[in-house]
Protein backbone atom coordinates (compact mmCIF):
# COMPACT_ATOMS: atom_id res chain seq x y z
CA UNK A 1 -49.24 5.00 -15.13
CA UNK A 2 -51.81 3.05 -16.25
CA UNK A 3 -52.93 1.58 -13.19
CA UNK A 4 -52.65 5.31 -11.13
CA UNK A 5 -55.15 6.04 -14.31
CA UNK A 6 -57.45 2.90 -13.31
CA UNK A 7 -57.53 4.03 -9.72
CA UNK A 8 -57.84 7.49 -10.49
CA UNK A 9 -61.38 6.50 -12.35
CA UNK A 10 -62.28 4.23 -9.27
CA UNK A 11 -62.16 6.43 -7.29
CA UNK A 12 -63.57 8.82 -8.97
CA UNK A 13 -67.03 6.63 -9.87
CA UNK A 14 -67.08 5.91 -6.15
CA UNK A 15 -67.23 9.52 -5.41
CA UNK A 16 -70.04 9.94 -8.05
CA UNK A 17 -71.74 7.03 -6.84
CA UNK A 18 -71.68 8.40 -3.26
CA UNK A 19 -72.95 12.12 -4.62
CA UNK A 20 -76.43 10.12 -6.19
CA UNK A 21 -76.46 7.60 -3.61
CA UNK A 22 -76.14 9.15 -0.48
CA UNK A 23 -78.84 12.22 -0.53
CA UNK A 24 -81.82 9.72 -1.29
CA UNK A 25 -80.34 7.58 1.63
CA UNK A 26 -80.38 10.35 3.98
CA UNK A 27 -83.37 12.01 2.58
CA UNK A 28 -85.33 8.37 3.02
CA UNK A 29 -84.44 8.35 6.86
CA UNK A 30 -84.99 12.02 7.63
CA UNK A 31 -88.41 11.37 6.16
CA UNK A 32 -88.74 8.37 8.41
CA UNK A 33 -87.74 10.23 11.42
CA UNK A 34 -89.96 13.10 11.16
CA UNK A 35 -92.59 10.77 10.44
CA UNK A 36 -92.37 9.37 13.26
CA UNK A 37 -92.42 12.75 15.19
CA UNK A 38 -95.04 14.13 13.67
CA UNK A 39 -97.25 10.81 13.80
CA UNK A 40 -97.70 10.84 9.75
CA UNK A 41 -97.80 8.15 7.08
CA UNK A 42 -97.37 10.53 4.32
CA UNK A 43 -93.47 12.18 4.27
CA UNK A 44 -91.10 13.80 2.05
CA UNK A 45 -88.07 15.23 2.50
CA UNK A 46 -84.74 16.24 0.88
CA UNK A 47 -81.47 16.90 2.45
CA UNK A 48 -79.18 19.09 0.70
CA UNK A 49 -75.34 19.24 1.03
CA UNK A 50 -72.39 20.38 -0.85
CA UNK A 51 -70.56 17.75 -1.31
CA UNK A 52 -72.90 14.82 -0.52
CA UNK A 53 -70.27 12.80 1.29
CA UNK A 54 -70.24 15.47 3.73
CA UNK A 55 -73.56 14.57 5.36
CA UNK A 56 -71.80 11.53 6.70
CA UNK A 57 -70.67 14.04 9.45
CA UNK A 58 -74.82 14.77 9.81
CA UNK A 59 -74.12 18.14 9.00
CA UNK A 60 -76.45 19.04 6.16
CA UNK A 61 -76.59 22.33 4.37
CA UNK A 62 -80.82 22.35 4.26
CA UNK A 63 -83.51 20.05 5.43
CA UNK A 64 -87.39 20.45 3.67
CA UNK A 65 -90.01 18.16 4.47
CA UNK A 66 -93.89 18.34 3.08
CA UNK A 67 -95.70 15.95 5.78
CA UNK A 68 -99.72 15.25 5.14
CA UNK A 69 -101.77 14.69 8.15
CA UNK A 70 -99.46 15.97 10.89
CA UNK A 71 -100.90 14.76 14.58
CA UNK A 72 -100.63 16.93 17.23
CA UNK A 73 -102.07 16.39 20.64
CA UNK A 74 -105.38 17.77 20.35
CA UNK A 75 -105.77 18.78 15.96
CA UNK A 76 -104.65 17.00 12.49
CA UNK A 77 -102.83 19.71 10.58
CA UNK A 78 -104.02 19.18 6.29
CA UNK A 79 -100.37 19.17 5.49
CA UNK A 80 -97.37 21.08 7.04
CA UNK A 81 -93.82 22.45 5.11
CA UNK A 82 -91.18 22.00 7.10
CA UNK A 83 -87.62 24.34 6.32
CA UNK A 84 -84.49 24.27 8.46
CA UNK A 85 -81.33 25.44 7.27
CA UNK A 86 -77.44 24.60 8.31
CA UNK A 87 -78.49 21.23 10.68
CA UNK A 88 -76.45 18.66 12.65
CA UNK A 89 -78.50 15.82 13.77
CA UNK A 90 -77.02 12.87 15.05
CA UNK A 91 -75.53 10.78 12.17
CA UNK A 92 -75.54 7.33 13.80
CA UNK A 93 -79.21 7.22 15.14
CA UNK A 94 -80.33 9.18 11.29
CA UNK A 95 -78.41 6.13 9.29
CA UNK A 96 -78.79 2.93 12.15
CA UNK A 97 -82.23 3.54 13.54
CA UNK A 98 -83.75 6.78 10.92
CA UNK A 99 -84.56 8.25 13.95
CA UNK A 100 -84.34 12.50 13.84
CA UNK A 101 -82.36 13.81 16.35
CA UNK A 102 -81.59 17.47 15.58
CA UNK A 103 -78.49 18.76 17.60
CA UNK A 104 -78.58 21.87 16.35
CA UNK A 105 -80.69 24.37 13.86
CA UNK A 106 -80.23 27.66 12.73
CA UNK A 107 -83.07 28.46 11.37
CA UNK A 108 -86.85 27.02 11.32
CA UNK A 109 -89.73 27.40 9.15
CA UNK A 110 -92.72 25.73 9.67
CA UNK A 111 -96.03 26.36 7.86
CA UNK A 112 -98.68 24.40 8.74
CA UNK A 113 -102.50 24.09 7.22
CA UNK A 114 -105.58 23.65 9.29
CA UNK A 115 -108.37 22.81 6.71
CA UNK A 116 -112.65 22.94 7.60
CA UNK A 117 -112.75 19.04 7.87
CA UNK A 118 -109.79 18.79 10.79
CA UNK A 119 -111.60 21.24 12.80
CA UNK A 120 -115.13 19.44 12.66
CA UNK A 121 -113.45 16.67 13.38
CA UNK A 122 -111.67 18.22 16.29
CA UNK A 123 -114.77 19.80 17.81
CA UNK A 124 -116.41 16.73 17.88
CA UNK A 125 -113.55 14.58 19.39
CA UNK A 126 -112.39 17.47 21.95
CA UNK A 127 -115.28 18.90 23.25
CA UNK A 128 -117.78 17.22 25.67
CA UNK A 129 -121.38 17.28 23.89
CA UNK A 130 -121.06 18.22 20.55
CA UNK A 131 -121.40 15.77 18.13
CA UNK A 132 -122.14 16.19 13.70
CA UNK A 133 -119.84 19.80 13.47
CA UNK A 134 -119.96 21.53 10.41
CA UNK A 135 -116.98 24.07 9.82
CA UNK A 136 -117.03 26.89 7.10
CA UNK A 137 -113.51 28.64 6.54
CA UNK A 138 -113.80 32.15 4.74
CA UNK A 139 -111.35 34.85 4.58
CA UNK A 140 -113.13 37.04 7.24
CA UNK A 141 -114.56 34.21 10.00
CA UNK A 142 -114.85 30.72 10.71
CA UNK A 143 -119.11 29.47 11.36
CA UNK A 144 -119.50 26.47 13.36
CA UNK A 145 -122.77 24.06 13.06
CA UNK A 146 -122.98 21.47 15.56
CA UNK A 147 -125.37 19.50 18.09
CA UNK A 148 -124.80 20.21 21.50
CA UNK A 149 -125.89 17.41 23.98
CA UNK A 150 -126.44 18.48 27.74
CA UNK A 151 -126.23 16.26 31.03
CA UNK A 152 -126.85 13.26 28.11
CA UNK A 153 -130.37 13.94 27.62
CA UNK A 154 -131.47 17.69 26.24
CA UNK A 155 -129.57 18.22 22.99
CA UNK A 156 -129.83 21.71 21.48
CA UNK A 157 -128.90 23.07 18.14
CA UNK A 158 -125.47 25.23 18.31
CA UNK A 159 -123.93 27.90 15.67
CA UNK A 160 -120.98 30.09 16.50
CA UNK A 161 -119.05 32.63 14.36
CA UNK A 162 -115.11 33.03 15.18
CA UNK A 163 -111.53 32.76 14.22
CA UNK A 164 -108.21 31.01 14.69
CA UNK A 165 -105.71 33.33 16.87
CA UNK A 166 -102.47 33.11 18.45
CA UNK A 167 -101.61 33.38 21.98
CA UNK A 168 -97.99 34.46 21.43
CA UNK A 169 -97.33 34.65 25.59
CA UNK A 170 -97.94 30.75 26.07
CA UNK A 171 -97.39 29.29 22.30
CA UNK A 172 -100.90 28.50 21.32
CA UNK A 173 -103.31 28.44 18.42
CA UNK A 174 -106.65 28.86 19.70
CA UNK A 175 -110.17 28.80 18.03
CA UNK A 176 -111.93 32.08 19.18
CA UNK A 177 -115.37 32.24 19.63
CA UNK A 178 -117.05 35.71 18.73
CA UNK A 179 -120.74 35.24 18.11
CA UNK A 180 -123.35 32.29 19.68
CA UNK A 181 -126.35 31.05 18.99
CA UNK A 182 -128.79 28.50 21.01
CA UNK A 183 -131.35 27.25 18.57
CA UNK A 184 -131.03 29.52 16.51
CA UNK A 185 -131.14 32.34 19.30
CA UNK A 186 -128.28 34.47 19.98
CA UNK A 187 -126.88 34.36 23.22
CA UNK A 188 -123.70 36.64 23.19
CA UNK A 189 -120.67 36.03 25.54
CA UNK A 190 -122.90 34.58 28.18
CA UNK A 191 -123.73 31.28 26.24
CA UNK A 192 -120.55 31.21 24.50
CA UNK A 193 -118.47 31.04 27.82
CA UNK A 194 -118.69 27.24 27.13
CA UNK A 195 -117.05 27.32 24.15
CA UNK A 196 -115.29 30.90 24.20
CA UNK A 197 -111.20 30.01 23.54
CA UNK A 198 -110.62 26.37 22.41
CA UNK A 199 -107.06 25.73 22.36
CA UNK A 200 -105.99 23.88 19.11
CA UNK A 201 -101.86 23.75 19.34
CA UNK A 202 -99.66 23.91 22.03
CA UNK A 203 -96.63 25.10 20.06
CA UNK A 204 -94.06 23.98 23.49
CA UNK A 205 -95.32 20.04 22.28
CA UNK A 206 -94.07 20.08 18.74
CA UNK A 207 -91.40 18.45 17.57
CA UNK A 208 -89.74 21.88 16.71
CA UNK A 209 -89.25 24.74 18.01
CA UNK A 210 -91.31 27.32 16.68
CA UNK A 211 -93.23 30.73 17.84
CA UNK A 212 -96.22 32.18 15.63
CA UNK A 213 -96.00 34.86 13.20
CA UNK A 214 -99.07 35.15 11.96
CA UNK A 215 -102.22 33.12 11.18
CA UNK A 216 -104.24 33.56 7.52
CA UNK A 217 -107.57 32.34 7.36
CA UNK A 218 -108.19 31.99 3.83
CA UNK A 219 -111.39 30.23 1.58
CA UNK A 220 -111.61 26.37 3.24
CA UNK A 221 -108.65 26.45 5.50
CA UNK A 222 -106.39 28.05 8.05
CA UNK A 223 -102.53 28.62 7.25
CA UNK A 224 -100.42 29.17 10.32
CA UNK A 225 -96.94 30.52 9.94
CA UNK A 226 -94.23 30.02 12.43
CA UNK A 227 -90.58 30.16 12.67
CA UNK A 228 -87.64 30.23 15.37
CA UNK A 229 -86.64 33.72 15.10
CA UNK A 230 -87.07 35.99 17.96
């Protein structure tokens, strides 16, 4: 009796062992592995499952993830919050390589925060000519300072007024130009056909699968909010 007793309590410390042990494991490499596919240094995440030893399957009950300086092909998101619910991913690559390989989702949240510096810096990396942007994020528009160099030699001064909207048909986030200025001179949709629709995102090149809902401009950033639902 006393020995079923002493395996009894092995067993049983294993087991408890296993429920603390095993989420931060998993948790560590599901970090790792959207790191990886979202091109951050900066990742949290936290796997949930009831029991723990159940993950082993790679069947977890809830996956967050807060990710800082998310690269996508053409912007830096400020930080994005990643939510999926009732996940398999494949186990063996998660634990032997903490590489993310999602099998199968229910349901995705993703909400993801363009702030005033990411889109300077974007303007000035993405579009041929302007150089020194200076972006202003208020509830109501989005003004844009910047030098514009043409044919490398005449360099003009230009300011637009827009917003950040959604193209829901093809999956993008676009900056949308609505007023334009030349040196100070305002040149309507004629002068602004350089710079009318800059696409930001291309929603079909993230690592999840996600359409918009809607897009918040708020005071210093953008907040885009997408999902999987149809």
């Amino acid at each position: 009796m006393k020995r079923f007793t002493t395996i009894v309590l092995f067993l049983v410390m294993v087991i408890a062992a296993i429920e603390v042990a095993l989420p931060k494991v998993v948790s560590d490499a599901v970090a790792h592995g959207i790191s990886e596919l979202t091109g951050s240094k900066q990742v949290t995440a936290r796997v949930d499952k009831i029991p723990a030893v159940f993950m082993l399957d790679g069947n977890f009950d809830r996956v967050t993830a807060d990710v800082s300086e998310a690269k996508t092909e053409k912007i830096t998101f400020r930080n994005m919050h990643v939510s999926l619910s009732d996940v398999k991913v494949d186990i063996q690559s998660l634990l032997k390589s903490r590489k993310l390989v999602l099998e199968q989702v229910k349901d995705i949240e993703l909400t993801a925060t363009i702030g005033q510096e990411e889109l300077a810096a974007f303007l000035n990396s993405s579009v041929k000519g302007v150089k020194n942007s200076v972006v202003t994020i208020t509830p109501g528009k989005i003004q844009v300072s910047s030098a514009l160099t043409v044919g490398g030699l005449a360099r003009v001064d230009v300011k637009m007024e827009g917003r950040i909207a959604s193209d829901r048909e093809n999956r993008r986030i676009m900056f949308v130009t609505d007023r334009f200025w030349l040196n100070n001179t305002p040149v309507g949709n004629i002068g602004g056909s350089l710079l009318t629709e800059l696409p930001l995102v291309d929603l079909k090149k993230l690592p999840f699968n996600v359409n918009v809902r809607d897009v918040v401009m708020e005071q210093g950033q953008v907040i885009i909010y997408t999902d999987n639902r149809n």
